[in-house]
Protein backbone atom coordinates (compact mmCIF):
# COMPACT_ATOMS: atom_id res chain seq x y z
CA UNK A 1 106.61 79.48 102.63
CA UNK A 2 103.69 81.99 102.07
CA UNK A 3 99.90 80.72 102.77
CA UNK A 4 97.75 82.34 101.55
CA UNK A 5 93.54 81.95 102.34
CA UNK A 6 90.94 83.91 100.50
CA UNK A 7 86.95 83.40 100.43
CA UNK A 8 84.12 85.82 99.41
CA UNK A 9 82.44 87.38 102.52
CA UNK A 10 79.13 86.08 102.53
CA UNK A 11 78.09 89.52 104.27
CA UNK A 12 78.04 92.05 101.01
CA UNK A 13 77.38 94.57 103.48
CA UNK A 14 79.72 98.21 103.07
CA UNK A 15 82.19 98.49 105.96
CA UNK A 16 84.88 101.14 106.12
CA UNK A 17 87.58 100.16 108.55
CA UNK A 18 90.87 101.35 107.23
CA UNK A 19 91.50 102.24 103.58
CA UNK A 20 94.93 101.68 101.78
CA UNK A 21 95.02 104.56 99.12
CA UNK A 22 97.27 105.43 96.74
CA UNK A 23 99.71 107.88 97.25
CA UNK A 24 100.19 108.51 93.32
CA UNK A 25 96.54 108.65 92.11
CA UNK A 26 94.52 108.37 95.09
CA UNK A 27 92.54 105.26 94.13
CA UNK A 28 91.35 103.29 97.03
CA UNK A 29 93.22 100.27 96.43
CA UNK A 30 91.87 97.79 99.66
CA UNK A 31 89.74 97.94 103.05
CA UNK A 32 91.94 96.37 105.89
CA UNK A 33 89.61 95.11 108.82
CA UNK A 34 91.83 93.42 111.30
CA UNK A 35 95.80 93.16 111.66
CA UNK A 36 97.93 91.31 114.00
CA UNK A 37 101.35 92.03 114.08
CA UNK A 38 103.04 92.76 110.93
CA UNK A 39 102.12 92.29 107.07
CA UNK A 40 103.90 94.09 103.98
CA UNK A 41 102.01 94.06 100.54
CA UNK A 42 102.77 94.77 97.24
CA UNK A 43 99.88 96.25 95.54
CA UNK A 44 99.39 97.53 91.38
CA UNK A 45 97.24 100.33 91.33
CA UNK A 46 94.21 99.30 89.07
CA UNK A 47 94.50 103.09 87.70
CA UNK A 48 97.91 104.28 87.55
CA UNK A 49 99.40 100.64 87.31
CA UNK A 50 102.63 101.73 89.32
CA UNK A 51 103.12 99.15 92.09
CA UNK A 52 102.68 100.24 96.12
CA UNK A 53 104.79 99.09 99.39
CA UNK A 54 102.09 99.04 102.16
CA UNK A 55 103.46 98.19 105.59
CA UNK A 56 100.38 97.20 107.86
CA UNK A 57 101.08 97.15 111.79
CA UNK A 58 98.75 96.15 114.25
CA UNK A 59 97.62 94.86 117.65
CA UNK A 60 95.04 93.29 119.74
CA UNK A 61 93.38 96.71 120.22
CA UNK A 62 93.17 97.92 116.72
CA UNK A 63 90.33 97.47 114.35
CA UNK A 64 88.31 94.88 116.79
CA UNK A 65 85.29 94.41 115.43
């Protein structure tokens, strides 16, 4: 089973941690802050509406904010 938890950041303050961009278009598709272990997506470009694999990979020491 797949949970899934989403909420509006309270903060609407502009942070640029990582970007996922599309490799077709180039249209900034989502800002990934913090990732612990592994997560694959499937994303639909907003622009070129082809869909995107994105493999995320992280650890304790990446993106710590």
């Amino acid at each position: 089973m797949i949970k899934i938890d989403t909420k509006e950041d309270p903060r609407q303050v502009v942070e640029h941690h990582k970007l996922v961009i599309c490799p077709t278009c180039g249209q900034k598709l989502t800002d990934v802050k913090y990732v612990k272990g592994i997560v694959t997506l499937r994303i639909k470009c907003r622009r070129c509406k082809n869909y995107i694999n994105v493999d995320l990979i992280g650890n304790d020491d990446d993106c710590k904010t």
